[in-house]
Protein backbone atom coordinates (compact mmCIF):
# COMPACT_ATOMS: atom_id res chain seq x y z
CA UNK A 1 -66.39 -30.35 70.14
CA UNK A 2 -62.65 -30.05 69.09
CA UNK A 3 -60.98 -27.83 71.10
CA UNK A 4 -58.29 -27.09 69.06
CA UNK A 5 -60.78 -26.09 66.17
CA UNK A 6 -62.44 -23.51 69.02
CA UNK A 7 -59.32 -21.92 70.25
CA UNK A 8 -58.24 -21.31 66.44
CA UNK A 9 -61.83 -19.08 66.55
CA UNK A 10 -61.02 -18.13 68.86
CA UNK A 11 -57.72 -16.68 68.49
CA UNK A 12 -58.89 -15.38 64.64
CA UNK A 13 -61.52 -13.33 66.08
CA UNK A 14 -59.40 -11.97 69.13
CA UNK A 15 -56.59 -10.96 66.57
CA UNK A 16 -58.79 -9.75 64.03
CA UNK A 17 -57.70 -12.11 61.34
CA UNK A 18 -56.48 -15.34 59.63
CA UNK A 19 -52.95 -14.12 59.83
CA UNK A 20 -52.93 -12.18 63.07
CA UNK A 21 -54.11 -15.70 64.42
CA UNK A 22 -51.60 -17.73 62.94
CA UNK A 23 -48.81 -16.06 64.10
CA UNK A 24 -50.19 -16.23 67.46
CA UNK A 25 -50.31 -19.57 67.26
CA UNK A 26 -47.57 -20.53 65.52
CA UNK A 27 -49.48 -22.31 62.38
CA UNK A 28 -50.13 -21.96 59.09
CA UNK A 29 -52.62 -19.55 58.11
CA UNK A 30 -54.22 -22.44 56.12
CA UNK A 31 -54.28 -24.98 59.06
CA UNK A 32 -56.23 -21.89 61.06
CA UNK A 33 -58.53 -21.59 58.05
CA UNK A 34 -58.98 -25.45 57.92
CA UNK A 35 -59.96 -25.26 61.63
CA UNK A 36 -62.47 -22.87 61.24
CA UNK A 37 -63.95 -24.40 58.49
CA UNK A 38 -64.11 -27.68 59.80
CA UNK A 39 -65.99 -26.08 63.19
CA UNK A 40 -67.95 -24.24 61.08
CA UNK A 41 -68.95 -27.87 59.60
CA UNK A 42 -69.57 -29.31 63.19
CA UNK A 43 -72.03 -26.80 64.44
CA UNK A 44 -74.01 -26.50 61.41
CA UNK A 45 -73.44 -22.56 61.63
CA UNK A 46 -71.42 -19.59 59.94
CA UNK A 47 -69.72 -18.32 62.37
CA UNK A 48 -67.60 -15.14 60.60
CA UNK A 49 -67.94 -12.99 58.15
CA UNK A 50 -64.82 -12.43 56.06
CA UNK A 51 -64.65 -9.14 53.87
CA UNK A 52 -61.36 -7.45 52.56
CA UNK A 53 -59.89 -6.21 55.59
CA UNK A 54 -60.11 -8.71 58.12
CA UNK A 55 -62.93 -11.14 59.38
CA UNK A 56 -66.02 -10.16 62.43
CA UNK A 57 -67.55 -12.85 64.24
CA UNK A 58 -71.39 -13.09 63.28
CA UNK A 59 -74.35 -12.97 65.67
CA UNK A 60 -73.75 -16.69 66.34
CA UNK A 61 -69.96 -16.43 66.55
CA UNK A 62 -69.81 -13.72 68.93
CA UNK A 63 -71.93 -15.89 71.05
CA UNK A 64 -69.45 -18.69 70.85
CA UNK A 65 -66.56 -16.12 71.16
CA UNK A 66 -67.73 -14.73 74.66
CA UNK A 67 -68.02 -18.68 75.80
CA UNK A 68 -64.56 -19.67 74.19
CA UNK A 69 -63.25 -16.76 76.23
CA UNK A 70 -64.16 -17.87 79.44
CA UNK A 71 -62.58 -21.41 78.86
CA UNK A 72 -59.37 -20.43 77.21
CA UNK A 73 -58.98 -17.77 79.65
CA UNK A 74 -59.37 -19.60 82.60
CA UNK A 75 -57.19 -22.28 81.25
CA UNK A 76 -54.03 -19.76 81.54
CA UNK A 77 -55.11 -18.84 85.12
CA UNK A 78 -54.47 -22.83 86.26
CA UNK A 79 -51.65 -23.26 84.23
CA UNK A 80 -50.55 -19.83 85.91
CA UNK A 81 -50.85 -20.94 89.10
CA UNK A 82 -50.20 -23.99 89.04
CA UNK A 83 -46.89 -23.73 87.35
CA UNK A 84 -45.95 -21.51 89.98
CA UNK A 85 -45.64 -18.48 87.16
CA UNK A 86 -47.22 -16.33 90.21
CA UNK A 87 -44.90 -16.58 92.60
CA UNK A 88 -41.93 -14.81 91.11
CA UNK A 89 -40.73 -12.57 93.73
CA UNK A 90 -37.65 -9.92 93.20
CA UNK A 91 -38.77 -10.29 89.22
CA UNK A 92 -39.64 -7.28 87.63
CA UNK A 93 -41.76 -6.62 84.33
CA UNK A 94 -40.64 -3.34 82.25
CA UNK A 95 -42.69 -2.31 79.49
CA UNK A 96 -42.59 0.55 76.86
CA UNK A 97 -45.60 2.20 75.15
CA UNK A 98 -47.60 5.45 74.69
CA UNK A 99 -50.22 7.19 76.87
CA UNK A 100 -52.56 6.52 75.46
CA UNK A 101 -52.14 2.41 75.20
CA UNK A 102 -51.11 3.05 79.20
CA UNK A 103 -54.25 4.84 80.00
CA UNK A 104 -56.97 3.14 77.53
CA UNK A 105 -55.57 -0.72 76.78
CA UNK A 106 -53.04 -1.72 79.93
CA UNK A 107 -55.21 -1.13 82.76
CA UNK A 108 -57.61 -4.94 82.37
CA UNK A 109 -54.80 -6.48 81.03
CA UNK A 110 -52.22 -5.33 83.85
CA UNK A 111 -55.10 -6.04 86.77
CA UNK A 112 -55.20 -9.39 85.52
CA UNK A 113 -51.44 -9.63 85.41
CA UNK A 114 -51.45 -8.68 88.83
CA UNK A 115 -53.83 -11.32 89.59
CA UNK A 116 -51.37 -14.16 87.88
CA UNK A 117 -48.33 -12.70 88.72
CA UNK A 118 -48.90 -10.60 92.47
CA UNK A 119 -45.15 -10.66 93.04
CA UNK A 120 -43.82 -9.48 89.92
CA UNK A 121 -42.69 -5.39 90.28
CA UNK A 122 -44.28 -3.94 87.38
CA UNK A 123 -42.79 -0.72 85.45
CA UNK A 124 -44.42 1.69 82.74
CA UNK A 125 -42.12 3.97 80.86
CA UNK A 126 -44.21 6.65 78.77
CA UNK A 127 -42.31 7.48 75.33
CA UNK A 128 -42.48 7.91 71.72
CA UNK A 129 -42.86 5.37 69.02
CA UNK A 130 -39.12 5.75 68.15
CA UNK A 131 -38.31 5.73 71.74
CA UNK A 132 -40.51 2.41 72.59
CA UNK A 133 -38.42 0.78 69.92
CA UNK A 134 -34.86 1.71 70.99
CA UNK A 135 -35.36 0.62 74.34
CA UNK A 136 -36.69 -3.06 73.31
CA UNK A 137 -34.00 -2.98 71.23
CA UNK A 138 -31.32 -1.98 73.65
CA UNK A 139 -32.73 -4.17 76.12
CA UNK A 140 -33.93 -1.34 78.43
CA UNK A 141 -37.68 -2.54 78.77
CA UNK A 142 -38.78 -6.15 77.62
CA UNK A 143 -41.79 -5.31 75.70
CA UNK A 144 -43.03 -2.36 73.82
CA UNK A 145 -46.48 -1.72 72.82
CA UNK A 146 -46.65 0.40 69.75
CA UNK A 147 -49.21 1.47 66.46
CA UNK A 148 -46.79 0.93 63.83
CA UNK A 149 -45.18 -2.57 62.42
CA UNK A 150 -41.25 -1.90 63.12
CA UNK A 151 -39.76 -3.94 60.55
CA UNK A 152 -36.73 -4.48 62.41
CA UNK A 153 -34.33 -7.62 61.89
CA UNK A 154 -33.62 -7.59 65.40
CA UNK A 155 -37.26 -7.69 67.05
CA UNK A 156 -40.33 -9.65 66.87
CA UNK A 157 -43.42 -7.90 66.18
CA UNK A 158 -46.90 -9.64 66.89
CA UNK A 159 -50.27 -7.84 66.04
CA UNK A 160 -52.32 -8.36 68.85
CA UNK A 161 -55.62 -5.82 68.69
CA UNK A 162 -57.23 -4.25 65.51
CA UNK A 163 -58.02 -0.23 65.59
CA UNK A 164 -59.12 2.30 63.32
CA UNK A 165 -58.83 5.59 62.42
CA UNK A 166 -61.64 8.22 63.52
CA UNK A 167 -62.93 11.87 63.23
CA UNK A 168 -63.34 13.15 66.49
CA UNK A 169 -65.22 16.34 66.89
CA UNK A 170 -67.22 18.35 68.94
CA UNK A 171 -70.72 16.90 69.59
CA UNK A 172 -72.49 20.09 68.19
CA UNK A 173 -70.38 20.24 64.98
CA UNK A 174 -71.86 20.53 61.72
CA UNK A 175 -69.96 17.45 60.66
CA UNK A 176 -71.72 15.62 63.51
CA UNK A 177 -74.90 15.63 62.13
CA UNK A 178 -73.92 14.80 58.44
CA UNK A 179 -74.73 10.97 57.42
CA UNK A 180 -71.52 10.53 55.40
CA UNK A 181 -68.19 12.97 55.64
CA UNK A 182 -65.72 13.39 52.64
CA UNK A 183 -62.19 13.96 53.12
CA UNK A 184 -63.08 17.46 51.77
CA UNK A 185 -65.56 18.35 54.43
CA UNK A 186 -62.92 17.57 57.12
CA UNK A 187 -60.46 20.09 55.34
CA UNK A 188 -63.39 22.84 55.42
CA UNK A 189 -62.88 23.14 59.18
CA UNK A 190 -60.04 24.05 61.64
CA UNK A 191 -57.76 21.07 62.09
CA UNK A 192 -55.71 19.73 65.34
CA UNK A 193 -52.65 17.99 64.55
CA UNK A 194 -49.98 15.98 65.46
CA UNK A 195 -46.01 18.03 65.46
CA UNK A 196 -44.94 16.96 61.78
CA UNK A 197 -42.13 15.12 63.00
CA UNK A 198 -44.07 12.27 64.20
CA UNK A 199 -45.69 9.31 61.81
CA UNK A 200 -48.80 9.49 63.03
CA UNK A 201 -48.68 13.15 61.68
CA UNK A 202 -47.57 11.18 58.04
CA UNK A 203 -49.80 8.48 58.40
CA UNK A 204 -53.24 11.01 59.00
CA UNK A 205 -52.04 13.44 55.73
CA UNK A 206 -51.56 10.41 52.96
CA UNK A 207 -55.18 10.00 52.04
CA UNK A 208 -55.40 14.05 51.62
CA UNK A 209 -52.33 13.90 50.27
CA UNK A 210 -52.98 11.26 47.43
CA UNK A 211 -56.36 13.64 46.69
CA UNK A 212 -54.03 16.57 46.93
CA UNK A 213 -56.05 17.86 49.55
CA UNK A 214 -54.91 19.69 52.66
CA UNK A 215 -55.93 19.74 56.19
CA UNK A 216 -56.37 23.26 57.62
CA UNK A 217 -54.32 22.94 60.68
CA UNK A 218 -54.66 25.59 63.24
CA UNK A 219 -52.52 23.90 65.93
CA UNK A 220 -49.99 20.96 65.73
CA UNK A 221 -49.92 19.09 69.74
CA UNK A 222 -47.07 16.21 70.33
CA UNK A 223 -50.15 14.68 72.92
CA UNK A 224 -53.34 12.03 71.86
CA UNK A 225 -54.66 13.50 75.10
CA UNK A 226 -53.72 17.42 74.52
CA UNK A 227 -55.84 16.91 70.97
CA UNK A 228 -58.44 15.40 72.38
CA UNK A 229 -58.83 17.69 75.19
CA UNK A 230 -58.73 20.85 72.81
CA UNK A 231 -61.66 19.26 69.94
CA UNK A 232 -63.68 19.28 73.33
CA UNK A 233 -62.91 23.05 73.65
CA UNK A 234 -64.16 23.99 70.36
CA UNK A 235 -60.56 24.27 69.08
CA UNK A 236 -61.15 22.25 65.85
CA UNK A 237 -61.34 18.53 64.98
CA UNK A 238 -58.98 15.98 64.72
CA UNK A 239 -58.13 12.44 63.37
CA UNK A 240 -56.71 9.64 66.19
CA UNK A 241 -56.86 6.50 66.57
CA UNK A 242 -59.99 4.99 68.43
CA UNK A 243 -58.03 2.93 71.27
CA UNK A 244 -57.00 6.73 72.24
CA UNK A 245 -60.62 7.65 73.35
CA UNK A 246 -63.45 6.73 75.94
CA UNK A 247 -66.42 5.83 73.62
CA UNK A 248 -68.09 6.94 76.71
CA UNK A 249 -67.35 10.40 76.47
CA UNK A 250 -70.49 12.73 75.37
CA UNK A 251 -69.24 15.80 74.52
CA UNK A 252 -67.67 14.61 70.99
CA UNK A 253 -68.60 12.51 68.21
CA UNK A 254 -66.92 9.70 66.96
CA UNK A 255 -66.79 8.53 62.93
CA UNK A 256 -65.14 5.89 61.75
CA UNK A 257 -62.56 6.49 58.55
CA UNK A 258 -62.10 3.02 57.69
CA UNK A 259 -63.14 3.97 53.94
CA UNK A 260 -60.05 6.19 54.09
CA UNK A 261 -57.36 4.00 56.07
CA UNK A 262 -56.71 0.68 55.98
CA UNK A 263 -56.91 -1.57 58.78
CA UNK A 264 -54.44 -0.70 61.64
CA UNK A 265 -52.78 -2.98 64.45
CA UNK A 266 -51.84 -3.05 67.57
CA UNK A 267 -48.03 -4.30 67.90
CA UNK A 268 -46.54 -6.05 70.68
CA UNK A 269 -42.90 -5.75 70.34
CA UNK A 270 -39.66 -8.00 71.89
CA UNK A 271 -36.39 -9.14 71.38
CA UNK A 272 -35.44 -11.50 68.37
CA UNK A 273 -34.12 -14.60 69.27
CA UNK A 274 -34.18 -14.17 73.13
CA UNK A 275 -35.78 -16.45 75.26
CA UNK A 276 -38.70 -14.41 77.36
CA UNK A 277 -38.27 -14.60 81.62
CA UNK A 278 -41.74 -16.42 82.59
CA UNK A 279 -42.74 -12.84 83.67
CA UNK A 280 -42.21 -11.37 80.44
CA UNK A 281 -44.18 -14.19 78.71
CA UNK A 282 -47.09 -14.35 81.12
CA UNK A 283 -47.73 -10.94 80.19
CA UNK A 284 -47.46 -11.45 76.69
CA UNK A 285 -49.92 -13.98 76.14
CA UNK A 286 -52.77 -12.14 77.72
CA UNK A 287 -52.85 -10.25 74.53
């Protein structure tokens, strides 16, 4: 088997897409496709299924994918090791997100870190989405994890996850129990909301918006956690994204509104044009 062709799989199914993966690794999104196709060719199998917004790995390719992620991921432990990545003492590792990224996505990801990199002094700093970006760009943290696409000149901005939008509510809700929810039922019932400052707030209110619809919002919180925390009160029900929640917890329901929103990203944010400290980049490319 062609390794190359499996880590451009791979990649496309850990990004979520053709173009996700060739930007992560730095290829054309044709040369990714070719790859695919050609390993398709090789095993005598389909291995995704490509629809409008984005690609999912089929029974046989998810197979492949959990085996393809052993290999590739064991590859960057020896080349961490052995490169001597781990042994970078007095370094220090600063990154910039939200709470809920810090609590739901960073904890694997920064264990393993730890694993690669035990010497490395690593620091968390809890802000806003406008926040996260001013301090990549002013150099005060080295990466920033954000849900939005910054389109700024002077920083690079590599989507690393997929995530979607969902209706959180209580698990004894009427809307619980319904097979399919409009974006009417959802404005029949008391709302929790973001502060209107924020883009998520902007972001949740365009599809009601375009319908002219409205949201009846009984309380606008500037916390994922405070909104999720209140739905599981009683307060009302919400719209977050899915990264933000334990699929584990049973005292709401979960519905996906992917027929409402498109497709959403994970970002991992840096520095244009400035070379990344080995610490920096070892934690970058376990995304």
């Amino acid at each position: 088997m062609d390794l190359n062709r499996l880590r451009g799989f791979y990649t496309v199914v850990k990004q979520g897409g053709f173009t996700a993966a060739a930007q992560r690794l730095r290829l054309s999104q044709p040369s990714i496709s070719l790859q695919v196709k050609n390993l398709e060719q090789e095993m005598g199998l389909r291995l995704l299924q490509r629809h409008p917004r984005g690609v999912t790995p089929t029974r046989e390719g998810q197979v492949l994918y959990e085996m393809a992620r052993k290999l590739f991921e064991t590859e960057e432990e020896i080349d961490a090791v052995f490169s001597g990545q781990a042994q970078y003492e007095g370094t220090s590792l600063r990154v910039s997100t939200n709470q809920s990224i810090a609590t739901h996505l960073l904890p694997p990801l920064l264990e393993k870190y730890r694993g690669l990199f035990p010497k490395v002094e690593i620091n968390i700093h809890n802000m806003r989405t406008a926040g996260i970006i001013s301090s990549v760009q002013k150099a005060q943290t080295d990466v920033g994890i954000i849900l939005i696409d910054p389109q700024s000149e002077d920083l690079e901005a590599r989507p690393v996850a997929p995530c979607e939008m969902i209706l959180i509510t209580p698990v004894d809700h009427p809307l619980s129990h319904r097979r399919k929810v409009s974006l009417v039922d959802i404005t029949e019932y008391p709302f929790l909301s973001y502060t209107q400052e924020t883009g998520i707030r902007r972001f949740i209110d365009q599809p009601f918006d375009h319908r002219k619809l409205k949201t009846s919002v009984v309380m606008a919180l500037g916390s994922t956690d405070l909104i999720i925390n209140y739905v599981g009160l009683g307060y009302g029900i919400s719209i977050i994204h899915n990264l933000n929640i334990d699929a584990a917890r049973r005292d709401l329901h979960m519905r996906s509104l992917k027929a409402h929103y498109p497709r959403q990203y994970i970002y991992l944010v840096t520095r244009r044009g400035e070379g990344l400290t080995p610490a920096v980049r070892g934690f970058c490319e376990l995304f």
